[in-house]
PDB file of N, CA and C in Angstrom:
ATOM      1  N   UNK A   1       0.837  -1.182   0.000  1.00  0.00           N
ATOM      2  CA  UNK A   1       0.000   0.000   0.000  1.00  0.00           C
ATOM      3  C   UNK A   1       0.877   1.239   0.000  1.00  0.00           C
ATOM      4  N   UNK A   2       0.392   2.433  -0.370  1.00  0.00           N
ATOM      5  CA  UNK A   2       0.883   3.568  -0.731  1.00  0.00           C
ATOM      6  C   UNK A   2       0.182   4.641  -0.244  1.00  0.00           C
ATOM      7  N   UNK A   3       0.859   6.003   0.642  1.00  0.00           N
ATOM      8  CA  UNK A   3       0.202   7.231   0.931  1.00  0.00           C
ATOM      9  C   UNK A   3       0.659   8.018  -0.536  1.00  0.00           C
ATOM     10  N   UNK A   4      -0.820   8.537  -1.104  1.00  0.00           N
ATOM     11  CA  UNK A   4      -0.682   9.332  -2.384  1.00  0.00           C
ATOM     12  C   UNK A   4      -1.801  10.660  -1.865  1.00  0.00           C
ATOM     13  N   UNK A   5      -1.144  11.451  -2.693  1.00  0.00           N
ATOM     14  CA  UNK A   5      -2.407  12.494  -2.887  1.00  0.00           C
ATOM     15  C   UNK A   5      -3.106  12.501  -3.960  1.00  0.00           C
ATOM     16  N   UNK A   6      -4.138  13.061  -3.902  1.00  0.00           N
ATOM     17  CA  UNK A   6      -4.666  13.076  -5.166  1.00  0.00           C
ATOM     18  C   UNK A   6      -4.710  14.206  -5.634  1.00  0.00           C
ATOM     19  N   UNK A   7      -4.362  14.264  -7.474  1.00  0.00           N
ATOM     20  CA  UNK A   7      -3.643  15.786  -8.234  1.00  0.00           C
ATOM     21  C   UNK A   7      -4.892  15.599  -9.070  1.00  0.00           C
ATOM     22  N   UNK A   8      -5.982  15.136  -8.916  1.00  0.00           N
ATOM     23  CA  UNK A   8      -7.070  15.846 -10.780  1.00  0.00           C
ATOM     24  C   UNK A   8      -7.594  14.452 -10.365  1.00  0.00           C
ATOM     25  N   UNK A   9      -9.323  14.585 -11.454  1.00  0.00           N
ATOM     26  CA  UNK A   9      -9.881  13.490 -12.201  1.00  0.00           C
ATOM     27  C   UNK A   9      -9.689  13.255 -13.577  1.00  0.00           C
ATOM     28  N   UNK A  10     -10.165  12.114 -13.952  1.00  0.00           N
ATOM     29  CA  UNK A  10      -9.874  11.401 -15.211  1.00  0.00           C
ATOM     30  C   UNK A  10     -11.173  11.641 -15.799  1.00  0.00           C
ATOM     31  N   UNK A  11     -11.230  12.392 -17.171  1.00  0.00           N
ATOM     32  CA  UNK A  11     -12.657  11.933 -17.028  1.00  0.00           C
ATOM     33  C   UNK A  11     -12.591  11.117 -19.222  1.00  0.00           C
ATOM     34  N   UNK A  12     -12.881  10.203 -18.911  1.00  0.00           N
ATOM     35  CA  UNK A  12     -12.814   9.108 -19.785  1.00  0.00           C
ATOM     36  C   UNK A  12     -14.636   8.884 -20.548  1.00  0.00           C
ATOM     37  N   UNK A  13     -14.250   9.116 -21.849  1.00  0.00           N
ATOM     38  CA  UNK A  13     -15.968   9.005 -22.530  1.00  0.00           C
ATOM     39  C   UNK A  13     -15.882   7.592 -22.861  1.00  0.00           C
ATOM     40  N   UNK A  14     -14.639   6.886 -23.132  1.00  0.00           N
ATOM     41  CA  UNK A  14     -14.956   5.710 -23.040  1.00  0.00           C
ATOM     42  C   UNK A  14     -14.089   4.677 -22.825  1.00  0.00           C
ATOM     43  N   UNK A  15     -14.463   3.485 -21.632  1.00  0.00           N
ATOM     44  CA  UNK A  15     -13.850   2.802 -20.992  1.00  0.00           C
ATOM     45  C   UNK A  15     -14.379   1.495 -20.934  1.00  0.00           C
ATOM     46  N   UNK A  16     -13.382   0.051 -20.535  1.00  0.00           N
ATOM     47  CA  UNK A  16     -14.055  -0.718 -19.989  1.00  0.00           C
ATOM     48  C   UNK A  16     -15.355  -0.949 -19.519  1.00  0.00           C
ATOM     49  N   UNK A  17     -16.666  -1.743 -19.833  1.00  0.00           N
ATOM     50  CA  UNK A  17     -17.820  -1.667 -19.048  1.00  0.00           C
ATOM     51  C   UNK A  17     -17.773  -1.942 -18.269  1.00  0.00           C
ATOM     52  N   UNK A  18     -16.842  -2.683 -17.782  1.00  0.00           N
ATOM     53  CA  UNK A  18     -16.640  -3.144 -16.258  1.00  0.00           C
ATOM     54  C   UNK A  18     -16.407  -2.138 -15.301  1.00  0.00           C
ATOM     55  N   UNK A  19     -15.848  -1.110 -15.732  1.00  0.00           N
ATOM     56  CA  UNK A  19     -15.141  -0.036 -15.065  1.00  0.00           C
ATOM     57  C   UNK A  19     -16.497   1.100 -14.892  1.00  0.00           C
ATOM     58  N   UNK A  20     -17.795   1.002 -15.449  1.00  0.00           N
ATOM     59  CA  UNK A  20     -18.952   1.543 -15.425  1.00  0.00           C
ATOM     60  C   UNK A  20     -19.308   1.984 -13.987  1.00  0.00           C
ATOM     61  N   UNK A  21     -19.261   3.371 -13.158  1.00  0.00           N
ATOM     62  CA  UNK A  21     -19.886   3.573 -12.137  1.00  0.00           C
ATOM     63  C   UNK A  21     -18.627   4.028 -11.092  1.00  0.00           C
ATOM     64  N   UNK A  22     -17.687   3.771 -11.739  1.00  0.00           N
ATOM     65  CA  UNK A  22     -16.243   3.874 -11.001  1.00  0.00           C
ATOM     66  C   UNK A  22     -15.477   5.635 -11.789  1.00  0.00           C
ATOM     67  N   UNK A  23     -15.230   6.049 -10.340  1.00  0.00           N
ATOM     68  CA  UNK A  23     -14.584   7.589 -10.565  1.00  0.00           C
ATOM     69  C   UNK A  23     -12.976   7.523 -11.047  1.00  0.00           C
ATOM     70  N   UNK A  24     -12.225   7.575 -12.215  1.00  0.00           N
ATOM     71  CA  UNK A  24     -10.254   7.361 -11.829  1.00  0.00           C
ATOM     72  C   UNK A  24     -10.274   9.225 -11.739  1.00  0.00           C
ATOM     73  N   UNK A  25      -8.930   8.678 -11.196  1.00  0.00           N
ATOM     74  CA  UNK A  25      -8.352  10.202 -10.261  1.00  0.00           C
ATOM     75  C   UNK A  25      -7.119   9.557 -10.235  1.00  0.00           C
ATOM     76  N   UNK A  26      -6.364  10.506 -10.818  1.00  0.00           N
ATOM     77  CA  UNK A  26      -4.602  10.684 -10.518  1.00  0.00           C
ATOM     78  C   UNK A  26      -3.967  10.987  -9.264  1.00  0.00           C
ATOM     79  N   UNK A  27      -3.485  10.139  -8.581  1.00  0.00           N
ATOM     80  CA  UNK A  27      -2.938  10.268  -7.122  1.00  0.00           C
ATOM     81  C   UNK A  27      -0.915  10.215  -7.686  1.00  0.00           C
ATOM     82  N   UNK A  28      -0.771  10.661  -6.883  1.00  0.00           N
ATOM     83  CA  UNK A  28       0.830  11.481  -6.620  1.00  0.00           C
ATOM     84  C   UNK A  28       1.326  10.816  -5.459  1.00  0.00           C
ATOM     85  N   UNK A  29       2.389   9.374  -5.806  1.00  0.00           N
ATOM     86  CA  UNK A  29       2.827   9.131  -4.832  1.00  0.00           C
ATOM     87  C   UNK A  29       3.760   9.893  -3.744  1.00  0.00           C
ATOM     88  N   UNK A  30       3.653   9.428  -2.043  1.00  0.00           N
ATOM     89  CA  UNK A  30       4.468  10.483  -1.330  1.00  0.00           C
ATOM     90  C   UNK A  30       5.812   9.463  -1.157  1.00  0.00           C
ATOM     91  N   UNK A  31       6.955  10.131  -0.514  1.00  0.00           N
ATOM     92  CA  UNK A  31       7.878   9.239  -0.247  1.00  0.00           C
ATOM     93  C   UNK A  31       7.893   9.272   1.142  1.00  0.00           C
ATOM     94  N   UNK A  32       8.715   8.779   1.787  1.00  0.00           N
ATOM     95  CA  UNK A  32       9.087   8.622   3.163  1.00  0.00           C
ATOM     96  C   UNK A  32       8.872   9.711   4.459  1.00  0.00           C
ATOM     97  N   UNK A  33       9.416  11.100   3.645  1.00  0.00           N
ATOM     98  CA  UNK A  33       9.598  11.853   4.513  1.00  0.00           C
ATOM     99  C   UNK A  33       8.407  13.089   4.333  1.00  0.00           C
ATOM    100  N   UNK A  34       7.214  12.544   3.103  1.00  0.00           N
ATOM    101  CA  UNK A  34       6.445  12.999   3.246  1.00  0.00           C
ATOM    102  C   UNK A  34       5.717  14.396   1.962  1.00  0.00           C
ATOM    103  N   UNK A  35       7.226  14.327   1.281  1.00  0.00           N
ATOM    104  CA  UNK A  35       7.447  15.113  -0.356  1.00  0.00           C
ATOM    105  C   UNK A  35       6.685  13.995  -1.139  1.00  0.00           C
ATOM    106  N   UNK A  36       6.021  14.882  -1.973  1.00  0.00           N
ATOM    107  CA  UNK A  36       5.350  14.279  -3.426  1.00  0.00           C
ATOM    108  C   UNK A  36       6.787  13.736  -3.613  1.00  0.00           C
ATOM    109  N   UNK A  37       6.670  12.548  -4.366  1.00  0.00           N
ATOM    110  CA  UNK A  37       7.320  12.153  -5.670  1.00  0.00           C
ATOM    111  C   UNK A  37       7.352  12.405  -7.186  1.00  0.00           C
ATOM    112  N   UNK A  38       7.886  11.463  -7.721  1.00  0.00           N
ATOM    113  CA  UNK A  38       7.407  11.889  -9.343  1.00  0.00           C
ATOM    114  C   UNK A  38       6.092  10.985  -9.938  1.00  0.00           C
ATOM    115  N   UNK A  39       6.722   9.781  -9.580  1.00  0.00           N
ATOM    116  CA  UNK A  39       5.436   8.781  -9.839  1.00  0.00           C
ATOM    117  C   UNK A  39       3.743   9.166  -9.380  1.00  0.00           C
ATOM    118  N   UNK A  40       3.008   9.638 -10.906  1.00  0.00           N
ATOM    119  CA  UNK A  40       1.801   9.569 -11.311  1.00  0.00           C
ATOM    120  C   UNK A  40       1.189   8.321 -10.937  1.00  0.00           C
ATOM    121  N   UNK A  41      -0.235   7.601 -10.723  1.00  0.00           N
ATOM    122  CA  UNK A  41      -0.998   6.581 -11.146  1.00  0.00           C
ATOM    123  C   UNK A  41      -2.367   7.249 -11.623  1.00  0.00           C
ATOM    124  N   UNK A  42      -2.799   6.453 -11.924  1.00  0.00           N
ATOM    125  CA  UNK A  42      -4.426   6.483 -12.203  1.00  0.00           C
ATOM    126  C   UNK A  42      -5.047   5.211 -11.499  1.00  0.00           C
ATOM    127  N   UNK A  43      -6.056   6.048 -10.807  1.00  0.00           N
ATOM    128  CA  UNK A  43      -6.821   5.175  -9.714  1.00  0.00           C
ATOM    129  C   UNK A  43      -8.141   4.973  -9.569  1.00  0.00           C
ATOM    130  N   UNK A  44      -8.740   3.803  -9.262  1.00  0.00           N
ATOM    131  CA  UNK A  44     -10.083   3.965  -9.410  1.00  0.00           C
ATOM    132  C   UNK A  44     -10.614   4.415  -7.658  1.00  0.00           C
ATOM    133  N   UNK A  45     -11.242   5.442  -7.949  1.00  0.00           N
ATOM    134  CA  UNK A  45     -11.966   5.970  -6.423  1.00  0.00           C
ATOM    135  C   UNK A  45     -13.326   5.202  -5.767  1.00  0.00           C
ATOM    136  N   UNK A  46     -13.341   4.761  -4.763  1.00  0.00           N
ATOM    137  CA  UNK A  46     -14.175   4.340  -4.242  1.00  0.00           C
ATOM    138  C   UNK A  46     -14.709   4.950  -3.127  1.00  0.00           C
ATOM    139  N   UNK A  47     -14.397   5.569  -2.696  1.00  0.00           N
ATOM    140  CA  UNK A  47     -14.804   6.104  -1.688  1.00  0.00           C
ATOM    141  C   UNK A  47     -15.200   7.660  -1.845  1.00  0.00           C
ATOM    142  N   UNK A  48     -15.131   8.133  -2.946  1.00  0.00           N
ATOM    143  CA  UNK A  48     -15.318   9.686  -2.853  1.00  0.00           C
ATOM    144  C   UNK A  48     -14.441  10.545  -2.425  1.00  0.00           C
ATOM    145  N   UNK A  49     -12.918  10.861  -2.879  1.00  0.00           N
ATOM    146  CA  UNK A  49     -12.139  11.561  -2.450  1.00  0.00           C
ATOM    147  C   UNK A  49     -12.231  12.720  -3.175  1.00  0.00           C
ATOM    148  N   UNK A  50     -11.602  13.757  -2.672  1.00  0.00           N
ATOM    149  CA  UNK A  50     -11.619  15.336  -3.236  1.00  0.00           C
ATOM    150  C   UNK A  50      -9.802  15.099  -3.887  1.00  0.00           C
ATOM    151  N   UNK A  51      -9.700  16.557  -4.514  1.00  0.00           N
ATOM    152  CA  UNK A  51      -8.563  16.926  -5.292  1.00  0.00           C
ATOM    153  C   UNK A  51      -7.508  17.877  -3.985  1.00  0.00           C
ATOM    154  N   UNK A  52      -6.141  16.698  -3.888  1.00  0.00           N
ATOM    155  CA  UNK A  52      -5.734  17.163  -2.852  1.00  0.00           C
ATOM    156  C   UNK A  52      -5.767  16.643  -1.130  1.00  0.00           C
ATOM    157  N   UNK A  53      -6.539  15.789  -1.088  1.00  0.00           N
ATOM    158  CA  UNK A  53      -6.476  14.981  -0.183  1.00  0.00           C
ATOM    159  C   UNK A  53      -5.688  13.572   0.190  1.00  0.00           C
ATOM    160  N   UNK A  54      -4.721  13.318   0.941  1.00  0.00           N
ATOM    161  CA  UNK A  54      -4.095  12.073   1.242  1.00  0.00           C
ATOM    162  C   UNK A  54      -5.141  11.271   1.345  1.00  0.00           C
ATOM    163  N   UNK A  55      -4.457   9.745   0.632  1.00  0.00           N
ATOM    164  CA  UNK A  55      -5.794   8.844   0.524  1.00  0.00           C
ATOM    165  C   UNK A  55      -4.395   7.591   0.664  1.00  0.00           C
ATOM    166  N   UNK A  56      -4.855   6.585   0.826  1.00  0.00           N
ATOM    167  CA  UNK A  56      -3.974   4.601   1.145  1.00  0.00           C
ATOM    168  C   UNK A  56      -4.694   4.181  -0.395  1.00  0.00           C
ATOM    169  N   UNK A  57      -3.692   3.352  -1.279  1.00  0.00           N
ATOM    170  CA  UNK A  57      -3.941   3.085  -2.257  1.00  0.00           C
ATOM    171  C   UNK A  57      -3.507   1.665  -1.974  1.00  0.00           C
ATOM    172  N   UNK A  58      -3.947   0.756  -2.821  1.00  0.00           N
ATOM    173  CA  UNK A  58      -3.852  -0.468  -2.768  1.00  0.00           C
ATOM    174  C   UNK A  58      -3.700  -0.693  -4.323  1.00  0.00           C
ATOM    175  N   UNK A  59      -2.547  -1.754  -4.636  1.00  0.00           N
ATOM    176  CA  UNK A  59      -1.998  -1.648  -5.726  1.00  0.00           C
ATOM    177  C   UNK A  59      -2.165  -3.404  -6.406  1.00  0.00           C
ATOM    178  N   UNK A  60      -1.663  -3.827  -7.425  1.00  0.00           N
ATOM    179  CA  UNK A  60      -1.957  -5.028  -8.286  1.00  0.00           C
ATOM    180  C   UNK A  60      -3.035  -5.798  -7.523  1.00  0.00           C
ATOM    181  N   UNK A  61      -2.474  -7.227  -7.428  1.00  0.00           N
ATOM    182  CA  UNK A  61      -3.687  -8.351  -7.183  1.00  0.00           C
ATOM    183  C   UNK A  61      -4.709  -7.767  -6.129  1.00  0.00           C
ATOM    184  N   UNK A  62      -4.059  -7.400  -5.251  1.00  0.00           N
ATOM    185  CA  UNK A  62      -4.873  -7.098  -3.933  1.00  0.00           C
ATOM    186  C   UNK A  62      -5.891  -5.431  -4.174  1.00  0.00           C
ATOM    187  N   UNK A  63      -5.611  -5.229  -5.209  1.00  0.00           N
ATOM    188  CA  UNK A  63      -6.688  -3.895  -5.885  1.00  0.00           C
ATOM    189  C   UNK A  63      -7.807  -4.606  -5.856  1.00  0.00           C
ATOM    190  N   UNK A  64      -8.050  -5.603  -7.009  1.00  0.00           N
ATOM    191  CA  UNK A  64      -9.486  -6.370  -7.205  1.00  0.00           C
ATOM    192  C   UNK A  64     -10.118  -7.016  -5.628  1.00  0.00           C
ATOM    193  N   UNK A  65      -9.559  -7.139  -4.669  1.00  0.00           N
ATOM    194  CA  UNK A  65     -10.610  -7.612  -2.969  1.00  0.00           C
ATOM    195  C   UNK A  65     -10.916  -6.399  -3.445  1.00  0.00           C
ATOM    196  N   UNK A  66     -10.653  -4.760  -3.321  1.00  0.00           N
ATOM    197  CA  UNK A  66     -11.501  -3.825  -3.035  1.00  0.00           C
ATOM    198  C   UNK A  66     -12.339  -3.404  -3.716  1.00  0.00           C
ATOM    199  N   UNK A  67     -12.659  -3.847  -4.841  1.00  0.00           N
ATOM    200  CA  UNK A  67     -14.181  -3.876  -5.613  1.00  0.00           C
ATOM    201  C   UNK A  67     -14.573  -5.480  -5.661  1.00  0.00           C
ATOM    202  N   UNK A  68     -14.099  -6.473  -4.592  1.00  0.00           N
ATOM    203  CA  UNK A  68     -14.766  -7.451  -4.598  1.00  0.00           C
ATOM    204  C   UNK A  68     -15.262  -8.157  -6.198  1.00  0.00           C
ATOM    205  N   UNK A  69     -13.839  -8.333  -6.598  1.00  0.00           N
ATOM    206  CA  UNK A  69     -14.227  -8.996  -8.184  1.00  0.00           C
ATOM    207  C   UNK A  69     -12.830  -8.967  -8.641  1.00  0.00           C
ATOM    208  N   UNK A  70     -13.208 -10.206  -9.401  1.00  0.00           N
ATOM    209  CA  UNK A  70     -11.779 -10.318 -10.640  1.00  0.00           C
ATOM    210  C   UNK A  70     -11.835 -10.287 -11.869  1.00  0.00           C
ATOM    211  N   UNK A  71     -13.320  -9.763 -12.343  1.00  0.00           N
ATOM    212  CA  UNK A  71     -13.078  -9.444 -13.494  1.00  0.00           C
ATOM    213  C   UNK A  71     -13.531  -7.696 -14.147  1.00  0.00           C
ATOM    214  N   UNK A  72     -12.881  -6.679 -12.881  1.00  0.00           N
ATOM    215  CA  UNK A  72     -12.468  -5.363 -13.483  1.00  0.00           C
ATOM    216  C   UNK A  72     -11.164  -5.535 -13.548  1.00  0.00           C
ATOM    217  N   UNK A  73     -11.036  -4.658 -14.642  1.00  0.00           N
ATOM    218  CA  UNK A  73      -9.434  -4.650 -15.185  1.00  0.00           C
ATOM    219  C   UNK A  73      -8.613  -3.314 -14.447  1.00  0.00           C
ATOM    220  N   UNK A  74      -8.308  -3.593 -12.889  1.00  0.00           N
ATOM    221  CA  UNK A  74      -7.837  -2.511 -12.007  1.00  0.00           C
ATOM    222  C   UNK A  74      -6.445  -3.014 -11.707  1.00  0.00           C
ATOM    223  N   UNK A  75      -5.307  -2.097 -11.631  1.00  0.00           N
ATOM    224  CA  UNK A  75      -4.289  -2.472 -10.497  1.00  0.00           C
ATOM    225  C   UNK A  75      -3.967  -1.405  -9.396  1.00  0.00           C
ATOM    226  N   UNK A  76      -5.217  -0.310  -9.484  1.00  0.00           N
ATOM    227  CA  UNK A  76      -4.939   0.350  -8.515  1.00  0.00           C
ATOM    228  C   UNK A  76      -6.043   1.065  -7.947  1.00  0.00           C
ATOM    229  N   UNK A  77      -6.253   1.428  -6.823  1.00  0.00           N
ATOM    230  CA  UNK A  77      -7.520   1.732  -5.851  1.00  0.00           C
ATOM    231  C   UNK A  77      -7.639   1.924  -4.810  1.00  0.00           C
ATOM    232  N   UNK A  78      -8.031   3.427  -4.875  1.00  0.00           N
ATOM    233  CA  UNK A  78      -8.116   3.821  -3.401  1.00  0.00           C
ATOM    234  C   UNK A  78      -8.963   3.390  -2.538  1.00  0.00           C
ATOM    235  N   UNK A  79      -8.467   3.243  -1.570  1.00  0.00           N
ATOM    236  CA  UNK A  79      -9.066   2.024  -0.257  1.00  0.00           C
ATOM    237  C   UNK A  79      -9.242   3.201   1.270  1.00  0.00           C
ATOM    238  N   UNK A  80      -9.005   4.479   1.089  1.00  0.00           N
ATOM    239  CA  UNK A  80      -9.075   5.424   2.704  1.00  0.00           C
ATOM    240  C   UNK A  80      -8.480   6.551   2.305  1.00  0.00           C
ATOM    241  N   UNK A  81      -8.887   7.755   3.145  1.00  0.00           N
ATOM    242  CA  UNK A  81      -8.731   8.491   3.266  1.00  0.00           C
ATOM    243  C   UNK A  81      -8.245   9.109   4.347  1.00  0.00           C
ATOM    244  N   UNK A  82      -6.550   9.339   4.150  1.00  0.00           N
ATOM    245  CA  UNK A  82      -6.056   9.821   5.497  1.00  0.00           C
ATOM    246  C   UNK A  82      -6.187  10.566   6.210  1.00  0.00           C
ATOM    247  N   UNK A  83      -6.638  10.477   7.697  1.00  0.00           N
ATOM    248  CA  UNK A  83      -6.598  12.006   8.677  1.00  0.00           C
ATOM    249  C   UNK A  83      -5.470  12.795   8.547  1.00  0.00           C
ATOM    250  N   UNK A  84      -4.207  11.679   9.176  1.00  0.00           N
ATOM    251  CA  UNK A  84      -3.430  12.318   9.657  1.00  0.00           C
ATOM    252  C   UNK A  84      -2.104  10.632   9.483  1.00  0.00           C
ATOM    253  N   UNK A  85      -0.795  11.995   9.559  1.00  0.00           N
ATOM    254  CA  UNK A  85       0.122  10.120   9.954  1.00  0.00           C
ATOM    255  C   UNK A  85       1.174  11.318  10.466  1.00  0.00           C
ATOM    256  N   UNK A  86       2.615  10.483  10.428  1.00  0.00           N
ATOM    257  CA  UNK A  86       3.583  10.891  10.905  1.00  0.00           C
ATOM    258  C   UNK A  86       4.994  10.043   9.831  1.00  0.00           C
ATOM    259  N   UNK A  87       5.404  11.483   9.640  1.00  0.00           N
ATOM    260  CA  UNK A  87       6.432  11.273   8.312  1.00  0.00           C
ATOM    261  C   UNK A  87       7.796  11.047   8.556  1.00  0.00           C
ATOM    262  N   UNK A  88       7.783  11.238  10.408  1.00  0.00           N
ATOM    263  CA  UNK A  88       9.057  10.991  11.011  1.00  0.00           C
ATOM    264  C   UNK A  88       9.603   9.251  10.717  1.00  0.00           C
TER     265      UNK A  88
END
């Protein structure tokens, strides 16, 4: 799992049907000490996050438990929305 922020939505006229009902949003991985990185993803939102908010991403196999299915074509998905952490 990964602390990312999220930088924008995706907005896609056409996609996977599987992917039907699902928000992607570009999250900005952080590193260690708490700086953006460089590494972009595109993510599918589940939970309703805003632009700019720390969110826990969950990445390859273990993406699909969080829409409960294996046949969307995801390897990445936000799973929470962070209060707060510590970058020490």
């Amino acid at each position: 799992m990964y602390l990312c922020v999220v930088q924008g939505k995706c907005v896609s006229t056409i996609k996977n049907k599987k992917l039907t009902g699902y928000s992607l949003v570009m999250v900005q991985k952080l590193k260690k000490n708490g700086k953006t990185s460089d590494e972009i993803l595109v993510a599918v939102d589940t939970i309703g996050c805003s632009i700019g908010e720390t969110v826990l991403v969950t990445t390859g196999e273990n993406a699909k438990y969080a829409l409960d299915s294996d046949e969307v074509p995801i390897d990445v998905v936000i799973v929470g929305i962070v209060d707060s952490y510590d970058a020490n």
